[in-house]
Protein backbone atom coordinates (compact mmCIF):
# COMPACT_ATOMS: atom_id res chain seq x y z
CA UNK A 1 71.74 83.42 162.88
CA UNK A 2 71.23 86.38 165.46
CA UNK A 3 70.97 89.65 164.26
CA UNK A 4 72.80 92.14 166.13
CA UNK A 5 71.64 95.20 164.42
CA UNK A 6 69.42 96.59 161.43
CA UNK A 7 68.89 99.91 160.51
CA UNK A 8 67.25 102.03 158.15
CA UNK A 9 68.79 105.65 157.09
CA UNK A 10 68.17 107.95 154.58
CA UNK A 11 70.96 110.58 154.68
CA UNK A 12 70.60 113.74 152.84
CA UNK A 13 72.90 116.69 152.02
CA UNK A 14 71.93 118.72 155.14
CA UNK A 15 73.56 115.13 157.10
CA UNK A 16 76.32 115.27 154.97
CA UNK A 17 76.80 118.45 156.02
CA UNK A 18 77.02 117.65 159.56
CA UNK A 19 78.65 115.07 159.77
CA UNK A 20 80.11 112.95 156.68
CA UNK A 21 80.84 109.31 158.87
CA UNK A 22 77.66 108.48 160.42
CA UNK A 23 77.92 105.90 163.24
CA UNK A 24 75.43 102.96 164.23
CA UNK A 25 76.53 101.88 167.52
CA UNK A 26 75.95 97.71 168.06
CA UNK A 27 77.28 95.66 171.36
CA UNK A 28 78.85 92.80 170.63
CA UNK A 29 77.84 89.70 173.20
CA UNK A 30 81.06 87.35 174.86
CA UNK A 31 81.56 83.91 172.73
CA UNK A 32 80.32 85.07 169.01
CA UNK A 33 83.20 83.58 166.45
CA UNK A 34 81.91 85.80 163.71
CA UNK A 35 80.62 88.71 162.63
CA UNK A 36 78.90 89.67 159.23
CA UNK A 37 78.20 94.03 158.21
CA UNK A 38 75.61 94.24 155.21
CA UNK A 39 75.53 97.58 153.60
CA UNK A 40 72.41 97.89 151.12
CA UNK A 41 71.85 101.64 149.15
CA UNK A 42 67.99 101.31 148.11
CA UNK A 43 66.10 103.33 145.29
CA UNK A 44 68.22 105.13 142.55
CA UNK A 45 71.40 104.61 143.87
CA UNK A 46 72.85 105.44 140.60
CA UNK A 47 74.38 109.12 141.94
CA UNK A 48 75.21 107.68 145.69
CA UNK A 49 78.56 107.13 146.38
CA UNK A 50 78.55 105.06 150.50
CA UNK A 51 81.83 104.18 151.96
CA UNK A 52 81.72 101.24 154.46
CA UNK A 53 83.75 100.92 157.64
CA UNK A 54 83.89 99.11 161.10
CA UNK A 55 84.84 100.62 164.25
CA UNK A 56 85.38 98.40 167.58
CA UNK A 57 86.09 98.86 171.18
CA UNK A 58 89.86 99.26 170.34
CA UNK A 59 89.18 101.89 167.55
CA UNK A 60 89.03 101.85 163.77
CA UNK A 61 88.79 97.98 162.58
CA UNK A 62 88.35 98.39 159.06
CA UNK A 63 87.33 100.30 156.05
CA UNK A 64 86.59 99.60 152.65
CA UNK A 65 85.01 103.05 151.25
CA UNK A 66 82.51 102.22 148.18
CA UNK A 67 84.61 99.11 147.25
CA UNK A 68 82.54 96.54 149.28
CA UNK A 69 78.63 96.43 150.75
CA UNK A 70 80.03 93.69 153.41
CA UNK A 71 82.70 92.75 155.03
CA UNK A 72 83.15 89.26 157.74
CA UNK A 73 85.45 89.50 160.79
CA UNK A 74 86.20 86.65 162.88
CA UNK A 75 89.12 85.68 165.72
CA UNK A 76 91.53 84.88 163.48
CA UNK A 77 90.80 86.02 159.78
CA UNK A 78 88.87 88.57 158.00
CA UNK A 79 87.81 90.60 154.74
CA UNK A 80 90.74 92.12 153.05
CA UNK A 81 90.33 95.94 154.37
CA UNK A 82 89.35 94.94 157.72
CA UNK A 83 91.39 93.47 161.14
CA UNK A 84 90.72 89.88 162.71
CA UNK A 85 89.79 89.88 166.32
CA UNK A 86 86.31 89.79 168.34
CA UNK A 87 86.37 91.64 171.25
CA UNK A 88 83.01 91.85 173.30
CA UNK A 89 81.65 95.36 173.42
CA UNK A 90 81.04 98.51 171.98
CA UNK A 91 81.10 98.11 168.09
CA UNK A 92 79.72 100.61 165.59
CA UNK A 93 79.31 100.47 161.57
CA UNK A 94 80.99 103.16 160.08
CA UNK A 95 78.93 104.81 156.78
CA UNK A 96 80.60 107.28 154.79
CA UNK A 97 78.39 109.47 153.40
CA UNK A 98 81.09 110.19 150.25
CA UNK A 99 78.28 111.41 147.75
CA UNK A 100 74.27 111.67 147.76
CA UNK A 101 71.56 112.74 145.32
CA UNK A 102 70.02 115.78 145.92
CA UNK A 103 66.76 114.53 147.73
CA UNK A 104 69.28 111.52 149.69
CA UNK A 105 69.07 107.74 149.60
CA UNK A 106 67.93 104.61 151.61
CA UNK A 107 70.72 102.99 153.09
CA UNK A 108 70.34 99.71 155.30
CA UNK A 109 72.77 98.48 157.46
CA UNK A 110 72.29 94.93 158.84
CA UNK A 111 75.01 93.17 161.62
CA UNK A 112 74.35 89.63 162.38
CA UNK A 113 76.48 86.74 163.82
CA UNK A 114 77.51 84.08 162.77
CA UNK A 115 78.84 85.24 159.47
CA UNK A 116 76.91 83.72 156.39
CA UNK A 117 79.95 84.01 154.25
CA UNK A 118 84.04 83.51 154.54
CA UNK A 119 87.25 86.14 153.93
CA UNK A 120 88.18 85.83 150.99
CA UNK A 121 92.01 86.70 149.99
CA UNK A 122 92.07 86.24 146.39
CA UNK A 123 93.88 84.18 143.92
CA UNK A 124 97.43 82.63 145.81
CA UNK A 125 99.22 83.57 142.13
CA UNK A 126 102.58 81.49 141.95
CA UNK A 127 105.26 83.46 141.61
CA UNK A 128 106.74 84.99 138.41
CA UNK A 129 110.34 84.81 137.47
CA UNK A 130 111.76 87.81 137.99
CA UNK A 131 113.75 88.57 134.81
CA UNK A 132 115.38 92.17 136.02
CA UNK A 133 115.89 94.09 139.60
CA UNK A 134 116.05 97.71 138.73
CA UNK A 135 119.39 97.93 141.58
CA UNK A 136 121.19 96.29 139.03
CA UNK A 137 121.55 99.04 137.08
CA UNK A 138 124.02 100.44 139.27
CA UNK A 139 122.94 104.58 139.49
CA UNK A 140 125.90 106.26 141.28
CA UNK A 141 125.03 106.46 144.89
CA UNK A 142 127.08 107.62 148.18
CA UNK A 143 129.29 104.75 149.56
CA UNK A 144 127.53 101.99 151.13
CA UNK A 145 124.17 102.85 149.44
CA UNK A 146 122.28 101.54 146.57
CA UNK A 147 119.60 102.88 144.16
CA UNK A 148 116.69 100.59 144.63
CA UNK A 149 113.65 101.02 141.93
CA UNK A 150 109.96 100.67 143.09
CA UNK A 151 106.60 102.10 143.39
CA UNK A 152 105.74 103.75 146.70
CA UNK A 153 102.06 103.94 145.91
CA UNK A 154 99.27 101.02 145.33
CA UNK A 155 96.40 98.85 146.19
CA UNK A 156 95.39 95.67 146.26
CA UNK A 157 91.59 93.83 147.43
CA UNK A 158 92.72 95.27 150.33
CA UNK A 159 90.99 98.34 149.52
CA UNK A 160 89.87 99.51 145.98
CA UNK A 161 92.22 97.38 143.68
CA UNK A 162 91.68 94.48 142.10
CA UNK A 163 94.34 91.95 142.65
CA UNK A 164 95.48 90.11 145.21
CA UNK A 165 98.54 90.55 147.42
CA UNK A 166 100.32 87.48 145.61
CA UNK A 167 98.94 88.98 141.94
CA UNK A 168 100.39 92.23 143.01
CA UNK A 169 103.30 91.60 143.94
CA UNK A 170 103.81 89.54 140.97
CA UNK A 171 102.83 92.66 139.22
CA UNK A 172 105.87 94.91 141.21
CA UNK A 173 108.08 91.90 139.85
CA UNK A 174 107.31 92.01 136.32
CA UNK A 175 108.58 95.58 136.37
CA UNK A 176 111.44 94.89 137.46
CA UNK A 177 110.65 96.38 140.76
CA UNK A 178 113.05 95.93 143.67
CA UNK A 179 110.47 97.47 146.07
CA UNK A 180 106.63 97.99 146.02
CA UNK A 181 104.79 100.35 148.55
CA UNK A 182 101.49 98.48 149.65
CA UNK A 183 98.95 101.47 150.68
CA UNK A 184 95.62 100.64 151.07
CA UNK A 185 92.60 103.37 151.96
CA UNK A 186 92.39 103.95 155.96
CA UNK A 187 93.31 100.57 156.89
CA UNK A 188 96.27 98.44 157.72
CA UNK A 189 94.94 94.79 157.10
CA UNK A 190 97.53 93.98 154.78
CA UNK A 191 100.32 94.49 156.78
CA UNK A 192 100.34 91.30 158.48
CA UNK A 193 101.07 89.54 155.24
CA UNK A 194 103.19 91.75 153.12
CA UNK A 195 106.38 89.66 154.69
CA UNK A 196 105.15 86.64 153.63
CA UNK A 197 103.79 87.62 150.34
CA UNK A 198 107.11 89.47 149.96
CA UNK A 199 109.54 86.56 150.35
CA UNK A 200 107.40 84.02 148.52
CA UNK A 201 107.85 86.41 145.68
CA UNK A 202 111.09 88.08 145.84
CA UNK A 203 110.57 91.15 146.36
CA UNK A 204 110.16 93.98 149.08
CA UNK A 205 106.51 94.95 150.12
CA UNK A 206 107.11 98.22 152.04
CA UNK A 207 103.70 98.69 155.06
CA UNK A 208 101.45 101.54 154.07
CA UNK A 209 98.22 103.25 154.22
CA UNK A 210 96.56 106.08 152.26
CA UNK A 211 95.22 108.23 154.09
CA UNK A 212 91.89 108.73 152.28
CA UNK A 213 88.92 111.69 152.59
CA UNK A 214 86.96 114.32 150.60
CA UNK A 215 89.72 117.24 151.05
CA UNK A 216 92.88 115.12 149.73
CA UNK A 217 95.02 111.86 150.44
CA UNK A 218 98.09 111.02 151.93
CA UNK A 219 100.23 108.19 151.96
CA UNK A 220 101.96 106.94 155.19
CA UNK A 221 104.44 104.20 155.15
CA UNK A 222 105.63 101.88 158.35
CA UNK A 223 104.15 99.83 160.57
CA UNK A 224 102.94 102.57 162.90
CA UNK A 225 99.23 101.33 163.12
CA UNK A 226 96.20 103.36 161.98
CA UNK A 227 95.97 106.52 161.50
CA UNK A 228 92.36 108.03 161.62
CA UNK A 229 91.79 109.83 158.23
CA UNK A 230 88.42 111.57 160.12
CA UNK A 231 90.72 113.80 162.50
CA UNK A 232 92.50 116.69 161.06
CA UNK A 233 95.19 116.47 158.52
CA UNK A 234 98.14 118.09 160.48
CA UNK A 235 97.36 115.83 163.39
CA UNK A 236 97.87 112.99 160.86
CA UNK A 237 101.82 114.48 160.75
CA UNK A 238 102.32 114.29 164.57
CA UNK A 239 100.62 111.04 164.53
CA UNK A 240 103.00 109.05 162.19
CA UNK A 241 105.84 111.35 163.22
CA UNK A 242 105.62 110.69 167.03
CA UNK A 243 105.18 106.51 165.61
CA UNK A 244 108.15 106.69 163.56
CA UNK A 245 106.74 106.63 159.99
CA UNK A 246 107.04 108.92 156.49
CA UNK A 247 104.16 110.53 155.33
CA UNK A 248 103.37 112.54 151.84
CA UNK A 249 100.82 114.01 150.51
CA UNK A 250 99.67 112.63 147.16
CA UNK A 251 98.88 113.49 143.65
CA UNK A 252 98.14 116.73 144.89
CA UNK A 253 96.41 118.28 141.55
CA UNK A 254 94.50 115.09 140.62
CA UNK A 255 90.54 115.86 139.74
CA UNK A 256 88.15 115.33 142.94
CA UNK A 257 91.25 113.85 144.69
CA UNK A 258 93.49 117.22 144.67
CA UNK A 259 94.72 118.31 147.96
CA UNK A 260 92.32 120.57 149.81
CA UNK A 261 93.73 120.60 153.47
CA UNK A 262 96.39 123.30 154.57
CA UNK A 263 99.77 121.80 153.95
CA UNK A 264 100.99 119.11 156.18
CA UNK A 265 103.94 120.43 158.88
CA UNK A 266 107.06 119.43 158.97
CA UNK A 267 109.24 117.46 156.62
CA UNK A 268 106.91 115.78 154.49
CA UNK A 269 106.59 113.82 150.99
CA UNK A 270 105.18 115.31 147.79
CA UNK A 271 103.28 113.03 145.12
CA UNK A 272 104.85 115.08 142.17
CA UNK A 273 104.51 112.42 139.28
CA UNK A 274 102.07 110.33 139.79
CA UNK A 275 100.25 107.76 137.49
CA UNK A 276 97.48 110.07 136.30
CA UNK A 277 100.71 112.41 134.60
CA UNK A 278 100.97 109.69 132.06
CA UNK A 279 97.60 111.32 130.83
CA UNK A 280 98.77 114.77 130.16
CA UNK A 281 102.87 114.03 130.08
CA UNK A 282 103.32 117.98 129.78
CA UNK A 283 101.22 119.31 132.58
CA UNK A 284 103.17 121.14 135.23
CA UNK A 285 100.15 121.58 137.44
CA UNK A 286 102.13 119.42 139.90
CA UNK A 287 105.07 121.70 140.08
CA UNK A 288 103.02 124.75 140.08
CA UNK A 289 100.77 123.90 143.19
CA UNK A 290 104.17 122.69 144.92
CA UNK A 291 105.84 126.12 143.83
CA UNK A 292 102.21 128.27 145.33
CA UNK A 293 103.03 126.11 148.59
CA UNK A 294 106.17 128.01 148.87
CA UNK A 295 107.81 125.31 150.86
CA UNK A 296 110.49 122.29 150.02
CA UNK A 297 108.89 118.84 149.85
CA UNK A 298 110.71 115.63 149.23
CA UNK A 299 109.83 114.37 146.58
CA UNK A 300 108.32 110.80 145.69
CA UNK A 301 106.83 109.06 142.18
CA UNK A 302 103.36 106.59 142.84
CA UNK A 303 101.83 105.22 140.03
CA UNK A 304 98.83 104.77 142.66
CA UNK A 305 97.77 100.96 140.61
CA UNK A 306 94.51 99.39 141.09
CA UNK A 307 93.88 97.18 138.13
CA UNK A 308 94.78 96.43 134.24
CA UNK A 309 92.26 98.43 132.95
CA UNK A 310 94.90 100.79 131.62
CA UNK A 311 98.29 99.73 130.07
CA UNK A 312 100.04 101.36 132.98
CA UNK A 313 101.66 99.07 135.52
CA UNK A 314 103.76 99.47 138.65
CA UNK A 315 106.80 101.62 138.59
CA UNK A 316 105.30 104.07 136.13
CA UNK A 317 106.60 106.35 137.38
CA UNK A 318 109.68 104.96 139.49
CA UNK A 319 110.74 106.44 142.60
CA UNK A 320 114.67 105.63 143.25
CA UNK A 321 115.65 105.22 146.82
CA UNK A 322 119.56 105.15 148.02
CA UNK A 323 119.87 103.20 150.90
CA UNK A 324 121.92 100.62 152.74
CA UNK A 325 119.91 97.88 151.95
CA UNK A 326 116.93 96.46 150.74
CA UNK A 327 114.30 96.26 153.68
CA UNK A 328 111.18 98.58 154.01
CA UNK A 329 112.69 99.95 157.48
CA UNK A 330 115.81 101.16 155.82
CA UNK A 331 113.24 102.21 152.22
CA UNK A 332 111.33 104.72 154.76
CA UNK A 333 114.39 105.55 156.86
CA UNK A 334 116.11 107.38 152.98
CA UNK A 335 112.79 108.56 151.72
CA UNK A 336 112.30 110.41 155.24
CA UNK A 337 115.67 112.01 154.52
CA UNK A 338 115.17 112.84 151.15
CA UNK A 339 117.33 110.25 149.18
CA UNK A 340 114.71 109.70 146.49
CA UNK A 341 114.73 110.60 142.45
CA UNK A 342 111.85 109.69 139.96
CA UNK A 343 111.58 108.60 137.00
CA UNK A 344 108.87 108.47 133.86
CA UNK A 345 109.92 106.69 131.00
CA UNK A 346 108.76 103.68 130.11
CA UNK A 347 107.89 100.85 127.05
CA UNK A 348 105.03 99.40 125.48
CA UNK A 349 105.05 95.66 125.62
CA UNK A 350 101.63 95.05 123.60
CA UNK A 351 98.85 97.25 123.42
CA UNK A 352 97.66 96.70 126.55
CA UNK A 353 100.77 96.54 128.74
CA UNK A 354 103.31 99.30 129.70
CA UNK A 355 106.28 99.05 131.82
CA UNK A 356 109.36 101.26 133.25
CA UNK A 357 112.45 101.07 131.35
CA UNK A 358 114.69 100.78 134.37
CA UNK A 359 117.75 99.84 132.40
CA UNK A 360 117.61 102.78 130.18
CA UNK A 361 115.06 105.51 131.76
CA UNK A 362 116.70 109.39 131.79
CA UNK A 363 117.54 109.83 135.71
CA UNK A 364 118.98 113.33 137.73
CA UNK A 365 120.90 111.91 140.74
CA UNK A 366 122.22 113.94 143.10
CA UNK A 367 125.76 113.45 144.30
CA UNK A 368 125.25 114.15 147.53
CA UNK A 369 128.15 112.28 149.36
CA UNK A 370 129.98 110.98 146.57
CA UNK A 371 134.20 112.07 146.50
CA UNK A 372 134.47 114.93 144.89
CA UNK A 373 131.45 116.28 144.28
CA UNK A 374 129.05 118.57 146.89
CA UNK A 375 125.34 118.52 147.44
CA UNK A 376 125.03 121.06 144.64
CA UNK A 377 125.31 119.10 141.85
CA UNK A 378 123.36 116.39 139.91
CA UNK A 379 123.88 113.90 137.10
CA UNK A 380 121.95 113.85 134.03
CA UNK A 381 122.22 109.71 133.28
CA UNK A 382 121.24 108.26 130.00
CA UNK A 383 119.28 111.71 129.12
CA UNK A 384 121.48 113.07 126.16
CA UNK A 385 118.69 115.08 124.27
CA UNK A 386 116.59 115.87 126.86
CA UNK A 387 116.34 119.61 128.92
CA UNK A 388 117.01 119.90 132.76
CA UNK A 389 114.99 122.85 134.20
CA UNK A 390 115.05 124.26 137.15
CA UNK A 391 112.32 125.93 139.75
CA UNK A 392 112.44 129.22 137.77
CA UNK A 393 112.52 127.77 134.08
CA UNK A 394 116.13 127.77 133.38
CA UNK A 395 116.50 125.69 130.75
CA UNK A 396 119.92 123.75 129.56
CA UNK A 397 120.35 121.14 127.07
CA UNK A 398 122.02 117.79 127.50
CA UNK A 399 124.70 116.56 125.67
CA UNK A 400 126.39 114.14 127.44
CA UNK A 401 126.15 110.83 128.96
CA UNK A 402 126.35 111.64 132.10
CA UNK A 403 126.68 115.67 132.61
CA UNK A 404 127.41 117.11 136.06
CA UNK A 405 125.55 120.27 136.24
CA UNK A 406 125.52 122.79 139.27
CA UNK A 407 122.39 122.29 140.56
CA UNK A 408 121.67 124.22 144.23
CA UNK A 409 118.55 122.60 146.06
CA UNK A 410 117.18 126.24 146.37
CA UNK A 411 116.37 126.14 142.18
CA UNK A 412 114.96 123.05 142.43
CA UNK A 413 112.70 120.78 142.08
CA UNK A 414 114.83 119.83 138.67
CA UNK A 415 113.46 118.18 135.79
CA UNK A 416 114.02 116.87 132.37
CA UNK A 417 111.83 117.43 129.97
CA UNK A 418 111.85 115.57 126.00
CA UNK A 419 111.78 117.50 122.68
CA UNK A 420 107.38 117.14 123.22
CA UNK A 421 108.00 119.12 126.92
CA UNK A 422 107.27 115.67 128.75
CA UNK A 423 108.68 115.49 132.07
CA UNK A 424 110.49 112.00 132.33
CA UNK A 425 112.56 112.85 135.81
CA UNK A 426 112.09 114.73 138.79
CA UNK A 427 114.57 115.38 141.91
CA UNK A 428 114.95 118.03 144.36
C-alpha cells in the first residue's frame, strides 16, 4: 500500500468562515487501479458535522456529505456517491466544513492506493410485484397525454439514504408509483444504473441530483452532468438550462434546510408539499414564502425518502405528470412546462407503513387542452367535502364528483383543504 496523502487539520469557525470546502490537493501517479479517501474527525466530534467529497482532474468526482468517512474509486466501479475512472493527475479531497464546535476539531484525511476495501452497491432486492400503476386511474388529461403518479424527490446509498437502488425502486413500486425521481446530494453516480435498475423492476427511474449546501437545496432532473452546488445558485439555473434539464427549488420552509439564496431565474420548480408537511398537515408556510416571492413557480410534490424510519414512503405526496408517455425525457419535458398536480392523501397499512391512495386521493386537474374547456378551469376529482382555495383565501365548498370551477392561474396556487384545514392537493 502507498500512501498518497495524509493530513492533519483542525478547522475552526474563523475557516468556516472563509471558506466552507477546504481542498487537499494529491497527484495521482500513471498505472494505480485504485484509490482509497479516509476521513477521520478526532476528539469530541459529537457537535462536528464534515461532509466528504472528491474532486479530480476532470472536476467534481464525488460527494457524500456526512454520510460516509471513505469512499474507493477504481477504473471501472466505485462507492455509491462517487464516479469510476482513474485519471493520472491533479486530485484533491474535498472536506466540507458543514458544522464545527466552537473551539474546531481534528480532522485527518488519509489517500492511499491500492484500495483496502471494495464498492459496495447494496442488497440486489428481487423485484416486487407490482400490484397497481397509479396511470391506471385514468385522471382526465389533454389528448394524447396521460397522468403518470410518482415521486420526483429521493435518495438512495447513493447519498444519505439507506437503501439500495434495487430496494428503492422496489419501494417506488409498492406505491404504486409509475415514476420515481432518483436525486442524490451533488453527485450523479447513480445515473448510470437507474435504466437498468428501472427495467429489472418495472418502473421509471427519472436522473437527478439535489443540489445540496448551507443556504438551501435544489433538485435538478436529466442527464445533464454535475452541477457544482459550491458556485452560486442562479448560475446553477443557466447551468441546467443551457444542458437541457428542470430544476426546482425544494422544501423551501423546511428547518436548517429552508431556502436562503435569492430566488432562482427563470421558469423554475417549487417544492410546495413536501414529505416534512405530513408533520404539520395545516401549515401554509409553504404557500406563504411562495406568495412573499411574488413570482409563479411550477409546482412539484417530493416526499424527499431516505429510509423506514418513519411510516412515510414514496409518493407521499404524489406529483402527477401529463405526458405522452412514460420515459424520464418526456417526465422532465411536462414538468418543465408546467403539466404537474400534487397530491397528499394517503393510507395506513400497519403502524409502521403509509402509502398514497392513488386510486382514490382528492386531485385539482387543470383542463388545459381538453374540448371544451379553457386553461381557466380545474376539476375537483374524488374531493366531495373538501374546500378549494385560492391565492387570496377564497374559499368554496365541494359538492360534486367532479366540479369544474373557474379557476384563472393568476389566483392560484389552488388547494383543497379537509374539514381539519389539511392541504391534500396543490396545482397552479
Amino acid at each position: 500500500m502507498t500512501v498518497l496523502q495524509r493530513t492533519t487539520l483542525h478547522p475552526t469557525l474563523a475557516d468556516q468562515a472563509a471558506d466552507r470546502y477546504l481542498r487537499i490537493p494529491f497527484e495521482l501517479p500513471q498505472h494505480v487501479d485504485s484509490i482509497e479517501v479516509l476521513l477521520e474527525v478526532g476528539g469530541d466530534a459529537s457537535n462536528a458535522v464534515i461532509d466528504l467529497g472528491l474532486l479530480g482532474p476532470d472536476g467534481l468526482r464525488g460527494w457524500s456529505g456526512a454520510a460516509r468517512t471513505n469512499c474507493v474509486v477504481t477504473h471501472n466501479d466505485a462507492t455509491p456517491g462517487y464516479l469510476p475512472g482513474l485519471q493520472a493527475g491533479a486530485w484533491a479531497v474535498l472536506v466540507g466544513l458543514h458544522q464545527l464546535p466552537a473551539r474546531g476539531v481534528d480532522v485527518s484525511v488519509t489517500v492511499m492506493s491500492p484500495a483496502a476495501t471494495s464498492p459496495d452497491h447494496g442488497a440486489r432486492e428481487t423485484p416486487v410485484q407490482r400490484v397497481l400503476s397509479g396511470s391506471d386511474r385514468g385522471l382526465p388529461a389533454p389528448p394524447g397525454l396521460t397522468w403518470y403518479a410518482g415521486d420526483t424527490h429521493s435518495h438512495s446509498l447513493h447519498s444519505d439514504g439507506e437503501l439500495s437502488l434495487w430496494e428503492l425502486a422496489n419501494e417506488a413500486v409498492r406505491s404504486g408509483l409509475d415514476y420515481l425521481g432518483c436525486t442524490e446530494h451533488n453527485t450523479v453516480s447513480h445515473h448510470e444504473h437507474l435504466d437498468a435498475v428501472g427495467q429489472r423492476h418495472g418502473i421509471t427511474l427519472i436522473p437527478g441530483q439535489e443540489i445540496t449546501t448551507h443556504r438551501g437545496h435544489a433538485n435538478a432532473w436529466g442527464r445533464i452532468g454535475t452541477i457544482d452546488f459550491r458556485q452560486e445558485a442562479d448560475s446553477w439555473m443557466r447551468e441546467v438550462e443551457r444542458r437541457g434539464g428542470f430544476i426546482s427549488m425544494n422544501h423551501p420552509v423546511d428547518g436548517d434546510c429552508s431556502w436562503l439564496h435569492p430566488l432562482l431565474s427563470g421558469t423554475t420548480g417549487a417544492e410546495l408539499f413536501h414529505g416534512s408537511s405530513y408533520r404539520n398537515p395545516a401549515s401554509t408556510a409553504p404557500l406563504a414564502w411562495a406568495a412573499a416571492g411574488g413570482r409563479d413557480s411550477i409546482i412539484v410534490g417530493g416526499s424527499d425518502f431516505h429510509n423506514r424510519s418513519t411510516p412515510l414512503r414514496p409518493g407521499m405526496p404524489t406529483t402527477w405528470i401529463a405526458a405522452e408517455e412514460c420515459t424520464a425525457a418526456a417526465l422532465i419535458d411536462a414538468m418543465a412546462v408546467g403539466r404537474t398536480t400534487v397530491s397528499g392523501a394517503a393510507h395506513l397499512l400497519g403502524p409502521d407503513e403509509a402509502r398514497p391512495d392513488l386510486l382514490k386521493a382528492p386531485v385539482l386537474v387543470r383542463l388545459g387542452g381538453i374540448a371544451n374547456h379553457a386553461d381557466e378551469e380545474i376539476m375537483a376529482i374524488d374531493a366531495v367535502g373538501t374546500v378549494l382555495v385560492d391565492r387570496s383565501g377564497n374559499r368554496l365548498p365541494i359538492d360534486q364528483d367532479r366540479q369544474v370551477v373557474h379557476a384563472p392561474r393568476n389566483r392560484g396556487p389552488f388547494r383543497l383543504e379537509n374539514p381539519d384545514r389539511w392541504m391534500i392537493a396543490l396545482c397552479a
